[in-house]
N, C-alpha and C. Protein backbone atom coordinates (compact mmCIF):
# COMPACT_ATOMS: atom_id res chain seq x y z
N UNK A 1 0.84 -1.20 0.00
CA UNK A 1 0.00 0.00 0.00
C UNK A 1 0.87 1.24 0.00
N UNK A 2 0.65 2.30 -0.57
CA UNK A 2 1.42 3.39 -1.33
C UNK A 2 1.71 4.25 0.15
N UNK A 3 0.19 4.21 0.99
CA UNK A 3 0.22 5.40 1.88
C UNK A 3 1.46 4.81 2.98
N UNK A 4 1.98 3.95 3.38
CA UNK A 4 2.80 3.24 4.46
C UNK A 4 4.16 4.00 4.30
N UNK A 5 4.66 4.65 3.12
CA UNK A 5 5.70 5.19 3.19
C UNK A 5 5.87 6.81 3.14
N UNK A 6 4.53 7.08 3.73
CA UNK A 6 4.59 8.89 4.22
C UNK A 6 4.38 8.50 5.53
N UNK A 7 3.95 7.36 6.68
CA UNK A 7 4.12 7.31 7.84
C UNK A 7 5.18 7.48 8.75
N UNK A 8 6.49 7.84 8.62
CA UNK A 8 7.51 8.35 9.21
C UNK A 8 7.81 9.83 8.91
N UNK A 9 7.09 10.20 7.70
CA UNK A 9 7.56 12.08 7.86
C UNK A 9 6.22 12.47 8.64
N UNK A 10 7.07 14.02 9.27
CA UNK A 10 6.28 14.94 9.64
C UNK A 10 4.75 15.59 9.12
N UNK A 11 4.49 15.90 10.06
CA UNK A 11 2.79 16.67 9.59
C UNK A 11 2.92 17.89 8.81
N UNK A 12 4.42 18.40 8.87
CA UNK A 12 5.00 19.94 7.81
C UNK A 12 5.25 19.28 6.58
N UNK A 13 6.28 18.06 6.60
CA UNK A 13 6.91 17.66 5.15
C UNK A 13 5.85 16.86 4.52
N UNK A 14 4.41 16.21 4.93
CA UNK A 14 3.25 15.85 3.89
C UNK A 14 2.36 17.03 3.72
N UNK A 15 2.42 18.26 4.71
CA UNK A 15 1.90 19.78 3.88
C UNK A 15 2.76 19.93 2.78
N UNK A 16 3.74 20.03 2.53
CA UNK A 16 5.11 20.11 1.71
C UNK A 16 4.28 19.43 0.58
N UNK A 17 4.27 18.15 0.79
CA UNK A 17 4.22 17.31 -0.42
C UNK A 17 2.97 17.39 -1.33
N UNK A 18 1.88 18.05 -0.36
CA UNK A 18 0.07 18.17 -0.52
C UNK A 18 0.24 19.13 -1.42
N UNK A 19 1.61 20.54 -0.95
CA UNK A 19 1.13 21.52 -1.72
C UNK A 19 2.15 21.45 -3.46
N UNK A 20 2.73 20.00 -3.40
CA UNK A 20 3.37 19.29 -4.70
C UNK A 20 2.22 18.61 -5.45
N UNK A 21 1.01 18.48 -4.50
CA UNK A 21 0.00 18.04 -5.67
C UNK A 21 0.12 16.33 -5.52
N UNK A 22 0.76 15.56 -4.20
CA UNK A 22 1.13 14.68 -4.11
C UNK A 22 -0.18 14.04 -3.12
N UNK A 23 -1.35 13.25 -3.60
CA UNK A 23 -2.33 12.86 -3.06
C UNK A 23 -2.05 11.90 -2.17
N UNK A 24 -1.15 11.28 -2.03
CA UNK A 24 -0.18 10.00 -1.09
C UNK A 24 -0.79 10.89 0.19
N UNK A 25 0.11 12.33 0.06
CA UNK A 25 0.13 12.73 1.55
C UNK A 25 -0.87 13.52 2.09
N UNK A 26 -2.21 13.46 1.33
CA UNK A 26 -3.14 14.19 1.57
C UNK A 26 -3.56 13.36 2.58
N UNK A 27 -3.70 11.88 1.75
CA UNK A 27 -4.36 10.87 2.60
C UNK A 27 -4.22 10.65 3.75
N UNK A 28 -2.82 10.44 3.74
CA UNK A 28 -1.93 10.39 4.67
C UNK A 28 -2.43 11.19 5.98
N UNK A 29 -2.35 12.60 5.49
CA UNK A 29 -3.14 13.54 6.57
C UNK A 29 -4.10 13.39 6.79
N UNK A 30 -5.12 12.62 5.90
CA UNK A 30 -6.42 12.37 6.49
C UNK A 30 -6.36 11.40 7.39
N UNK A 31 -5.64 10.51 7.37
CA UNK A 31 -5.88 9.07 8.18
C UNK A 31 -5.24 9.77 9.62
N UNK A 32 -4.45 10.43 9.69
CA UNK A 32 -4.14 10.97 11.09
C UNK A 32 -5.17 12.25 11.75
N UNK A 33 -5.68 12.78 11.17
CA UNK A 33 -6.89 13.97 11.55
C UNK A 33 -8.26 14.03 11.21
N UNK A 34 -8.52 13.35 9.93
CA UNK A 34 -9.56 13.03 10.10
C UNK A 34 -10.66 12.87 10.42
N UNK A 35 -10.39 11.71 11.45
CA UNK A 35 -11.15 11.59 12.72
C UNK A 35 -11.53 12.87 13.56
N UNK A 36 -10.68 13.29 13.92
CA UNK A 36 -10.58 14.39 14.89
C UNK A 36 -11.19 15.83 14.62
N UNK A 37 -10.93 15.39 13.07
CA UNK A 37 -11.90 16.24 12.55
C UNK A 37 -13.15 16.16 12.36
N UNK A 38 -13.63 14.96 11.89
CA UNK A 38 -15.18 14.13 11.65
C UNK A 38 -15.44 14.59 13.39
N UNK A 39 -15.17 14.04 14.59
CA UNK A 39 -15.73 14.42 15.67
C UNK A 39 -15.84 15.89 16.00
N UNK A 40 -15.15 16.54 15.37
CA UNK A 40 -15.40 18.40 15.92
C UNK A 40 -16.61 18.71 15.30
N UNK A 41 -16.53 18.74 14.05
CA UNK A 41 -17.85 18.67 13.20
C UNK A 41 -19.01 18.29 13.93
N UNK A 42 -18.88 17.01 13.96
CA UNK A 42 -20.27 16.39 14.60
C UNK A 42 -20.56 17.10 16.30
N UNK A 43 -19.82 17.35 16.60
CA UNK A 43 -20.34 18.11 17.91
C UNK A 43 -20.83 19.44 17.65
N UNK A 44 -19.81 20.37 16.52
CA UNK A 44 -21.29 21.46 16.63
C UNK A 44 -22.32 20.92 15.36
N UNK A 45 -22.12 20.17 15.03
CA UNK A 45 -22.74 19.82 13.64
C UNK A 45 -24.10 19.17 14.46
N UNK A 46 -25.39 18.45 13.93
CA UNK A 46 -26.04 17.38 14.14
C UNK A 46 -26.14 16.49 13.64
N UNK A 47 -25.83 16.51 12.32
CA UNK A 47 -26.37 15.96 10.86
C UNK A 47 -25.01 15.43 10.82
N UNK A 48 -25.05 14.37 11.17
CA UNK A 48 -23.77 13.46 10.40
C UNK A 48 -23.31 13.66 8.50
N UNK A 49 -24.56 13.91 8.05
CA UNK A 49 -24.22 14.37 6.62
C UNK A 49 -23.43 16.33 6.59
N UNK A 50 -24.18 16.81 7.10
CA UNK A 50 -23.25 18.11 7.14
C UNK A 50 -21.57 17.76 7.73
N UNK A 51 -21.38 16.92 8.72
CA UNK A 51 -20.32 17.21 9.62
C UNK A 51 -19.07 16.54 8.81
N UNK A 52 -20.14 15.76 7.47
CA UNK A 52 -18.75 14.95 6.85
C UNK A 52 -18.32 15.85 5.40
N UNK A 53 -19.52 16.29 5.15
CA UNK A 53 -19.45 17.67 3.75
C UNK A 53 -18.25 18.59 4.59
N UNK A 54 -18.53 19.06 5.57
CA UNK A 54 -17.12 20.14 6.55
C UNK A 54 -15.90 19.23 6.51
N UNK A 55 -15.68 18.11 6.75
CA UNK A 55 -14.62 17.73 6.62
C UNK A 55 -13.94 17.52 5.30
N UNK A 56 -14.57 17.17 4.30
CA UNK A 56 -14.56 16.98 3.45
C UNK A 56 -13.79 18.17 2.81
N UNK A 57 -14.56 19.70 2.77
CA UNK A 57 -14.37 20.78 2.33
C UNK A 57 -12.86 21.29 3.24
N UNK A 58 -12.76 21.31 4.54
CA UNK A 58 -11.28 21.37 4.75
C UNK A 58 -10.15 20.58 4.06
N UNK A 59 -10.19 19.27 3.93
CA UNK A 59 -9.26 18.37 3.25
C UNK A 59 -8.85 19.25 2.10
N UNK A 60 -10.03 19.58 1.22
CA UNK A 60 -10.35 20.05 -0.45
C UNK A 60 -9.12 21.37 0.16
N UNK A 61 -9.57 21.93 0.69
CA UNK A 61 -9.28 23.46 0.51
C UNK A 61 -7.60 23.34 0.84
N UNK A 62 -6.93 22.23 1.80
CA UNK A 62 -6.10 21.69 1.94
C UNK A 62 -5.23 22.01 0.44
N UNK A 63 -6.29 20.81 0.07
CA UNK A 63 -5.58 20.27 -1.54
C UNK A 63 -4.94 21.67 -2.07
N UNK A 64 -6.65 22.55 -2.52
CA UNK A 64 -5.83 23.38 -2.90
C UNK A 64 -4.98 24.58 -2.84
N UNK A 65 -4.94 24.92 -1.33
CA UNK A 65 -3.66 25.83 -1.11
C UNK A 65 -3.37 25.68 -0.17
N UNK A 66 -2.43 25.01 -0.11
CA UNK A 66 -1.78 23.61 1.26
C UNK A 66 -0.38 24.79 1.94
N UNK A 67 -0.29 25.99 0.72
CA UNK A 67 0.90 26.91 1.00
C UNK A 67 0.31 27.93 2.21
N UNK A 68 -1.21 28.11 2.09
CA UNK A 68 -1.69 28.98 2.97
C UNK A 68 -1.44 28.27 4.64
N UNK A 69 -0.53 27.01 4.36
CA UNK A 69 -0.26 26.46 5.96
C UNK A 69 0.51 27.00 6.48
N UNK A 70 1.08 28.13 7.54
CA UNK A 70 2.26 28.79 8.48
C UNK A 70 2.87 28.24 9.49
N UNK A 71 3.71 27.32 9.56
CA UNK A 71 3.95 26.40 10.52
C UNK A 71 4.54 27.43 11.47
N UNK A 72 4.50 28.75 11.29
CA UNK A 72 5.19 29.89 12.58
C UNK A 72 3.97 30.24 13.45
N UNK A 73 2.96 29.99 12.98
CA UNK A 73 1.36 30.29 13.45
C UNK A 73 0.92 29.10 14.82
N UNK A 74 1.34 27.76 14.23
CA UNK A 74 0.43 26.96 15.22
C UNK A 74 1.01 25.40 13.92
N UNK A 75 0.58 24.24 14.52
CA UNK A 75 0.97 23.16 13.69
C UNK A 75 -0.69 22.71 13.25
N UNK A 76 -0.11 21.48 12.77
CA UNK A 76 -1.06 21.56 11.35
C UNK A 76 -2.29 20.84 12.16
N UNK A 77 -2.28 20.02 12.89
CA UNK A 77 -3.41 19.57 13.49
C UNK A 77 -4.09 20.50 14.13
N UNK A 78 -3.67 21.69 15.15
CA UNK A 78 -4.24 22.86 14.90
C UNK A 78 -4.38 23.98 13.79
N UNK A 79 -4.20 24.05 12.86
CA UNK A 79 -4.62 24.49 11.84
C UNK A 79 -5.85 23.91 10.83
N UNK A 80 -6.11 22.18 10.81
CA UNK A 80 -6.72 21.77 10.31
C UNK A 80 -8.18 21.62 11.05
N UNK A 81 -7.73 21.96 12.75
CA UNK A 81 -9.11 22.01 13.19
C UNK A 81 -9.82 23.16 13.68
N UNK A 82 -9.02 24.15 13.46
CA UNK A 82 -9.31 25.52 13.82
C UNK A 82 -10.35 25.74 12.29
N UNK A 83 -9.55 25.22 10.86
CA UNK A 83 -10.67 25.24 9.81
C UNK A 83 -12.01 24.51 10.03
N UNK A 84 -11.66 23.41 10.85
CA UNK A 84 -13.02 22.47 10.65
C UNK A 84 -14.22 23.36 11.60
N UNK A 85 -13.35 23.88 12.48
CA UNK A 85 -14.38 24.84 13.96
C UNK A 85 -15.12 25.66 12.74
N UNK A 86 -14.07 26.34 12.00
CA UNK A 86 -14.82 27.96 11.42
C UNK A 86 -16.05 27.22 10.78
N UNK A 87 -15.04 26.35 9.50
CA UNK A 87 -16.70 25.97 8.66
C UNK A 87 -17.77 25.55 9.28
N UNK A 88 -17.93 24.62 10.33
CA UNK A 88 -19.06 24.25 11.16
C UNK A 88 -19.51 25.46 11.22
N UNK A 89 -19.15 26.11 11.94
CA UNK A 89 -19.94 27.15 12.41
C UNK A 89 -20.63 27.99 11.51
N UNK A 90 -19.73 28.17 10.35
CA UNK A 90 -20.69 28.96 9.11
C UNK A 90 -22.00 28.17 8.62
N UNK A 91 -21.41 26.93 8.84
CA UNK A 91 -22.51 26.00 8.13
C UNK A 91 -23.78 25.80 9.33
N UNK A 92 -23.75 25.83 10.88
CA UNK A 92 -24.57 26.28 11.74
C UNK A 92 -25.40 27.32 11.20
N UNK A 93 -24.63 28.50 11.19
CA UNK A 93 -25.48 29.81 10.82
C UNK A 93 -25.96 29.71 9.09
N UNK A 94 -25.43 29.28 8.51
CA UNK A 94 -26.38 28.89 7.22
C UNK A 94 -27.52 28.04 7.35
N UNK A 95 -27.41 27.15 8.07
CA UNK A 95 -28.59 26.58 8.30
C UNK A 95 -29.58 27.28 8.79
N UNK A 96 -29.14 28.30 9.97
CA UNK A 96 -30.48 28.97 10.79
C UNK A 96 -30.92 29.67 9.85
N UNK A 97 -30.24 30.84 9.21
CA UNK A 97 -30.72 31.93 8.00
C UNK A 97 -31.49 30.91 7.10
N UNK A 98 -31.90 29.79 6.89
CA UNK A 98 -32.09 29.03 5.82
C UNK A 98 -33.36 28.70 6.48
N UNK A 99 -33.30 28.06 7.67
CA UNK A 99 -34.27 27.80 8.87
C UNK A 99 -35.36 29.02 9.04
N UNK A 100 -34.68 30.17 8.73
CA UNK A 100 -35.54 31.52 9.60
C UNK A 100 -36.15 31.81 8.10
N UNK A 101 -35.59 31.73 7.00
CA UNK A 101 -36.32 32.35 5.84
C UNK A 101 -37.22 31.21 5.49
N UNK A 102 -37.62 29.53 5.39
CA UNK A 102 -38.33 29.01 5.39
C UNK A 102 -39.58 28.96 6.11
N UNK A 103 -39.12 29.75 7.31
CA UNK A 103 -40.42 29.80 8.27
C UNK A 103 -41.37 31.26 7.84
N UNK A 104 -40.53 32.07 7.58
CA UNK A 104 -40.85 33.16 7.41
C UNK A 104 -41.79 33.03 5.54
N UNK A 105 -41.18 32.16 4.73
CA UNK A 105 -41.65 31.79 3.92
C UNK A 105 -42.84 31.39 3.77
N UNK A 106 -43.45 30.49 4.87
CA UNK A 106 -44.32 29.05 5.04
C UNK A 106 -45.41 30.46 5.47
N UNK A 107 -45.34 32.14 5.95
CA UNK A 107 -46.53 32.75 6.48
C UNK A 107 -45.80 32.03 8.08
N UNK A 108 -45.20 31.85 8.79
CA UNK A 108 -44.89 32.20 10.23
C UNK A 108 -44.04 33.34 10.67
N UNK A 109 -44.52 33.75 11.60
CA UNK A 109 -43.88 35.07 12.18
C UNK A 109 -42.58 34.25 12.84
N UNK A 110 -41.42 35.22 13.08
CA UNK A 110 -40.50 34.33 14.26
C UNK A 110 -41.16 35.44 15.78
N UNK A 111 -40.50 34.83 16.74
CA UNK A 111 -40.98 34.83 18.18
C UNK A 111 -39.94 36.85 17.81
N UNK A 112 -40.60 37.65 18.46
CA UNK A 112 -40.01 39.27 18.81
C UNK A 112 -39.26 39.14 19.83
N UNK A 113 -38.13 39.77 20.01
CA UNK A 113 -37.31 39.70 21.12
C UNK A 113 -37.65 41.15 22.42
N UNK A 114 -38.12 40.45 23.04
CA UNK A 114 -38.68 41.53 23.59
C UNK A 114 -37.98 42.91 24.17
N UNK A 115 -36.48 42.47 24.13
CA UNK A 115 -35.60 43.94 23.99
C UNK A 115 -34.57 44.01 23.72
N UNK A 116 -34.20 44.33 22.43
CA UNK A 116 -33.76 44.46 21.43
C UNK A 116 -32.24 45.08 21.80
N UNK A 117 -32.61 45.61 22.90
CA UNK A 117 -31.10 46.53 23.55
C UNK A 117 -30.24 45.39 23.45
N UNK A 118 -31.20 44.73 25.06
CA UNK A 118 -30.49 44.05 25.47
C UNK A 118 -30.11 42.93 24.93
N UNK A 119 -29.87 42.53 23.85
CA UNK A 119 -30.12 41.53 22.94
C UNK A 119 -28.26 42.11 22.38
N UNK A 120 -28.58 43.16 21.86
CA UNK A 120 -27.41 43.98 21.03
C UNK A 120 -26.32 43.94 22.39
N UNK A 121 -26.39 44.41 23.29
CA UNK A 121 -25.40 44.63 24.73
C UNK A 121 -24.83 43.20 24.79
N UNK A 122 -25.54 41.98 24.72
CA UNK A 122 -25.05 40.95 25.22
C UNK A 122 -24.24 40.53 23.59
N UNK A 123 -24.50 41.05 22.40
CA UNK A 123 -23.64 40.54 21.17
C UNK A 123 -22.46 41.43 21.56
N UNK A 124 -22.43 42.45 21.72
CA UNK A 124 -21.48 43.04 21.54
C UNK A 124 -20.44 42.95 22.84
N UNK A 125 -20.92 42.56 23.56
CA UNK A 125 -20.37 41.93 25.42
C UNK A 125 -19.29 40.62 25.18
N UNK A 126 -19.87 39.83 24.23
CA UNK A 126 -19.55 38.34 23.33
C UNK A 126 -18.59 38.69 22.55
N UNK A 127 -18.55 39.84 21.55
CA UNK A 127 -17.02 39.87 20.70
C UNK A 127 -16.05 40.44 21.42
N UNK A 128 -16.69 41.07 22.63
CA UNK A 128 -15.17 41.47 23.49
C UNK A 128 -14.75 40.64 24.05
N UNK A 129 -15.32 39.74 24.75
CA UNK A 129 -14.98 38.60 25.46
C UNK A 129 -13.68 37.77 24.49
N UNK A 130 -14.52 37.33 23.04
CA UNK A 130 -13.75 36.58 22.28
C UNK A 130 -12.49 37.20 21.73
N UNK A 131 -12.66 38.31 21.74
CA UNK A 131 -11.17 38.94 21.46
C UNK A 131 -10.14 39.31 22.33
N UNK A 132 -10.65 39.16 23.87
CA UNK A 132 -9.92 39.25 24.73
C UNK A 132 -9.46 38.11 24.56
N UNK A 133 -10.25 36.98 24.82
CA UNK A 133 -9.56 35.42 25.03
C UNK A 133 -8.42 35.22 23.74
N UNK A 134 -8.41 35.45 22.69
CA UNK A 134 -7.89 35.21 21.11
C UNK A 134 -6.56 35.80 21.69
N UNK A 135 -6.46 37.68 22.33
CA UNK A 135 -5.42 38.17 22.69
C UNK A 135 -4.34 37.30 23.50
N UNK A 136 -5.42 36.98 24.84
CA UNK A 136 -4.37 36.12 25.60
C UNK A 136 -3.80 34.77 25.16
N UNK A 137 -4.61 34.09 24.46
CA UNK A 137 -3.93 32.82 23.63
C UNK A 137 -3.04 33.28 22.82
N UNK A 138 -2.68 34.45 21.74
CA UNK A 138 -1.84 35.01 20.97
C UNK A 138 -0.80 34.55 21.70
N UNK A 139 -1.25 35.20 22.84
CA UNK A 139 0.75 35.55 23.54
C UNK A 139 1.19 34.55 24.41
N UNK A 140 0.85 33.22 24.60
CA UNK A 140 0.74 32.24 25.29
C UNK A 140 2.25 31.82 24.15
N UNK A 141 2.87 30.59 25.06
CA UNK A 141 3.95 29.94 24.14
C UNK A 141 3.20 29.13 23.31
N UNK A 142 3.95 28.85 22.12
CA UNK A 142 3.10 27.62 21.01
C UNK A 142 2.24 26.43 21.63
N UNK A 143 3.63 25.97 22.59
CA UNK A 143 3.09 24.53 22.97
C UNK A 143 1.60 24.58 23.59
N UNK A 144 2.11 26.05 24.50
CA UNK A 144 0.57 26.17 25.60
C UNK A 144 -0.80 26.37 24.68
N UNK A 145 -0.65 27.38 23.84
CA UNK A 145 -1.64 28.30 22.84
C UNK A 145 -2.30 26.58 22.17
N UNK A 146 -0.99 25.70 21.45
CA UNK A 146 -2.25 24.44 21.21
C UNK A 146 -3.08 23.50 21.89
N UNK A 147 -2.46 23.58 22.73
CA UNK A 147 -3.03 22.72 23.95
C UNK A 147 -4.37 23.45 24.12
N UNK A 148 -4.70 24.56 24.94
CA UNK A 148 -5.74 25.24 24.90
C UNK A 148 -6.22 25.48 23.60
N UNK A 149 -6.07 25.42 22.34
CA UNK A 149 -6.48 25.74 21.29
C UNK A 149 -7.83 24.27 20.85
N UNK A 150 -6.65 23.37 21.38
CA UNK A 150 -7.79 21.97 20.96
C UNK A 150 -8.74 21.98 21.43
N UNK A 151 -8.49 22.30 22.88
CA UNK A 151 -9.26 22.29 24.01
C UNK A 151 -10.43 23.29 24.15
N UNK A 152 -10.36 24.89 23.61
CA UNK A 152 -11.48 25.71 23.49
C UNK A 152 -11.91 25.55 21.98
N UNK A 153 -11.13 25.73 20.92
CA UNK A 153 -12.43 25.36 20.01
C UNK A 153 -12.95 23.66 19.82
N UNK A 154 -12.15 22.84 20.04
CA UNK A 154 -12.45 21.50 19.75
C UNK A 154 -13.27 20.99 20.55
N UNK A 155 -13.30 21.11 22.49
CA UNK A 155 -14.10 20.71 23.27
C UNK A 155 -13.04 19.29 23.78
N UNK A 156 -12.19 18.92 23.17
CA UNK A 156 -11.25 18.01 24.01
C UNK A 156 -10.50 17.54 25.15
N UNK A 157 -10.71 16.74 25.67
CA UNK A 157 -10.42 16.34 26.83
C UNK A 157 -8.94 16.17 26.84
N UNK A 158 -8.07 16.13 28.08
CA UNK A 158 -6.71 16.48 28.11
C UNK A 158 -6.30 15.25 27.25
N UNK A 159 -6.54 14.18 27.71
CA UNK A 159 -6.35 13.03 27.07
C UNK A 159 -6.51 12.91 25.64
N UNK A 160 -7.27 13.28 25.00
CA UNK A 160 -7.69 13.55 23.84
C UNK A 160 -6.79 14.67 23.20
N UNK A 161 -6.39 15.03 23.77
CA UNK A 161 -5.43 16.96 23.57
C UNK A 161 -3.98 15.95 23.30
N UNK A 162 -3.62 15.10 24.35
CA UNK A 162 -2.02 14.20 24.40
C UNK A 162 -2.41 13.87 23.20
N UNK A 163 -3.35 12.67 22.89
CA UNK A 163 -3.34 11.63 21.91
C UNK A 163 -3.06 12.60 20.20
N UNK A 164 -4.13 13.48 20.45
CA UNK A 164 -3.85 14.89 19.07
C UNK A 164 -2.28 14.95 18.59
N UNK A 165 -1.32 15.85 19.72
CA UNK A 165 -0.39 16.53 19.65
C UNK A 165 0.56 15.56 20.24
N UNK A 166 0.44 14.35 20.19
CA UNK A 166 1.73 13.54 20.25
C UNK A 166 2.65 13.23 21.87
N UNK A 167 2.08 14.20 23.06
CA UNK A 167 3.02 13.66 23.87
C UNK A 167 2.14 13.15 25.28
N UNK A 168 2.89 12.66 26.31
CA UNK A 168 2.31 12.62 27.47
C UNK A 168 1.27 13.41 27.90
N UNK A 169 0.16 12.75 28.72
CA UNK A 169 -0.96 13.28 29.25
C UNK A 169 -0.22 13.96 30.04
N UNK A 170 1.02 13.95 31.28
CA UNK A 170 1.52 14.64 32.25
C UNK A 170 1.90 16.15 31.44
N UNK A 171 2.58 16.15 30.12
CA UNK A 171 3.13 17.15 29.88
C UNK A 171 1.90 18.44 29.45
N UNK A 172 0.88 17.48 28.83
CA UNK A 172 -0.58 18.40 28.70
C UNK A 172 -1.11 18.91 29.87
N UNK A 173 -0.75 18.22 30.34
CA UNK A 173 -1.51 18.80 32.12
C UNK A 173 -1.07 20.05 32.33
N UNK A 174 0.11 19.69 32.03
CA UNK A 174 1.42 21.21 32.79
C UNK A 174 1.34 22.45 32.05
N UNK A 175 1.57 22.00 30.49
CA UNK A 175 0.49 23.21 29.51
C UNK A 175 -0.22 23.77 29.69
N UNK A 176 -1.43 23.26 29.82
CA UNK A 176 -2.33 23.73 29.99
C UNK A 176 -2.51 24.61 31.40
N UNK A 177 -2.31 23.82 32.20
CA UNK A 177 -2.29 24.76 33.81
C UNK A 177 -1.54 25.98 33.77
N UNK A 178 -0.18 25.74 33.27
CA UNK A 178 0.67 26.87 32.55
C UNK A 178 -0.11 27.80 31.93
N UNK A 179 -0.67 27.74 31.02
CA UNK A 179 -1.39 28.36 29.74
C UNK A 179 -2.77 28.84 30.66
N UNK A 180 -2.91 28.30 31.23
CA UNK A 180 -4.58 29.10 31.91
C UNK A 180 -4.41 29.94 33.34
N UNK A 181 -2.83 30.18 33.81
CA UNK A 181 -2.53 30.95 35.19
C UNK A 181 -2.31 32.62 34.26
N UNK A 182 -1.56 31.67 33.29
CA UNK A 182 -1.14 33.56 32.58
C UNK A 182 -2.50 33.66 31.30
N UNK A 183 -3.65 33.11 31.09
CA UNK A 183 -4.97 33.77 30.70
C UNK A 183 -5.46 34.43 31.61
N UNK A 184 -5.12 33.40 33.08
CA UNK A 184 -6.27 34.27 33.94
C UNK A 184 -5.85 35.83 34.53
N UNK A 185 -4.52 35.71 34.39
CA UNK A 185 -3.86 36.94 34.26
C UNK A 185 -4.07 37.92 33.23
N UNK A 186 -3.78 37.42 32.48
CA UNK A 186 -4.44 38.59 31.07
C UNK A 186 -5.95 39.10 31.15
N UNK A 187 -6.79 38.11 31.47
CA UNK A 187 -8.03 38.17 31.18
C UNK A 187 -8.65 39.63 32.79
N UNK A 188 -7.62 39.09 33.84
CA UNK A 188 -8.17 39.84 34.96
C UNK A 188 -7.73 41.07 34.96
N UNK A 189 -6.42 41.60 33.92
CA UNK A 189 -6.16 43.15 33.16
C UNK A 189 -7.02 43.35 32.58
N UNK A 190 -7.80 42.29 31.77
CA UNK A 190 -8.81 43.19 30.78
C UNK A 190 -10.06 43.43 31.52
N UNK A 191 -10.32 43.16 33.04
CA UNK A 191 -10.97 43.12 33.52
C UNK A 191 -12.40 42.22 33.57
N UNK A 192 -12.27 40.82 32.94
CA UNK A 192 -13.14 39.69 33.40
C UNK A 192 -11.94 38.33 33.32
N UNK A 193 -12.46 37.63 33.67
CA UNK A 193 -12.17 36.20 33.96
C UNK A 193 -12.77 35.17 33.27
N UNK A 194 -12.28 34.48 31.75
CA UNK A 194 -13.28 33.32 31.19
C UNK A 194 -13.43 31.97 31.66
N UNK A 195 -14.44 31.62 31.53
CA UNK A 195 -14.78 30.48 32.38
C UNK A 195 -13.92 29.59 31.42
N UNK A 196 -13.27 28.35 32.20
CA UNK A 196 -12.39 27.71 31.70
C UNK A 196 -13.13 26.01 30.95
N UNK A 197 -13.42 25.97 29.66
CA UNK A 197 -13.58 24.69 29.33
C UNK A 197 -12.84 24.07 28.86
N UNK A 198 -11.55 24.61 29.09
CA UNK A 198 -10.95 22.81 28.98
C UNK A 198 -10.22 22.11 29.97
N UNK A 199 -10.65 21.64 31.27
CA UNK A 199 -10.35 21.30 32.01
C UNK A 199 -10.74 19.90 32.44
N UNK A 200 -11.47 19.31 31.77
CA UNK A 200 -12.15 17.66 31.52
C UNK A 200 -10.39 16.97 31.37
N UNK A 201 -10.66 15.51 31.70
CA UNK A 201 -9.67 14.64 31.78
C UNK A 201 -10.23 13.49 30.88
């Protein structure tokens, strides 16, 4: 079998080879993320058919500009699931807009929000939050920033975080604890504190 001899290079040198147009190592990358990807999907996804179209469409987009990968940014298993997070989520909100104009279609009203302020206060409360958190992960070290990276957009358990990124559950532990003393530091300059989900074992 062809794919057995990209199993000893790196997750950079089969980006390398993906963006040579070399389908060996696409695969290759699929058989190691994949999964990991099919499960991110399906958690914000419902539809087992949407969650495999999202995976699907990351691989593709892979294929074709495998150069848009920055291994100075974050590594590729976080890069490949930070794509799978975004598209879900677009594909969430396509569904509702799709959801809200069918209803609205069919002659149903949707439900009025009964205040509209406060509706706007709490969106706009939400992108500060998320850009605070984005800030303090920026400046976190690599190792820490992925660790928490799997862990807030993916929903992964530490164990699940080791098995991802290749090393000991002990050394994820330490990451992460590392990585969430100096958020909670950042976060308590910007004046709130985010509630921490990735702390599951």
């Amino acid at each position: 079998m062809r794919g057995t001899s990209y199993q000893g290079l790196r997750d950079g040198q089969l980006v390398e080879l993906v963006a040579q147009r070399d389908a060996g190592a696409l695969e290759a990358l699929y058989g190691r993320y994949g999964r990991a990807a099919y499960s991110l999907a399906r958690r914000i996804l419902t539809e087992e058919t949407l969650a495999q179209d999202v995976v699907q469409e990351v691989f593709l987009s892979l294929w074709r500009d495998a150069r848009r990968f920055d291994a100075d940014r974050g590594t590729v298993a976080t890069y490949l699931l930070s794509m799978t997070h975004h598209r879900a989520v677009d594909v969430v909100r396509r569904e509702e807009k799709l959801r809200r104009w069918r209803t609205s279609d069919e002659g149903l009203e949707l439900e009025a929000d009964p205040d509209p302020k406060a509706r706007v206060e709490e969106q706009v409360e939400a992108t500060e939050r998320r850009a605070e958190v984005r800030a303090a992960l920026k400046d976190l070290p690599e190792a820490q920033r992925e660790a928490l990276l799997l862990a807030y957009f993916g929903g992964y358990t530490q164990r699940e975080v080791a098995t991802l990124v290749g090393v000991p559950l002990g050394t994820v532990k330490t990451r992460m604890a590392a990585g969430m003393r100096k958020m909670k530091a950042a976060l308590s300059d910007a004046g709130r504190e985010e509630q921490q989900p990735w702390t599951r074992q």
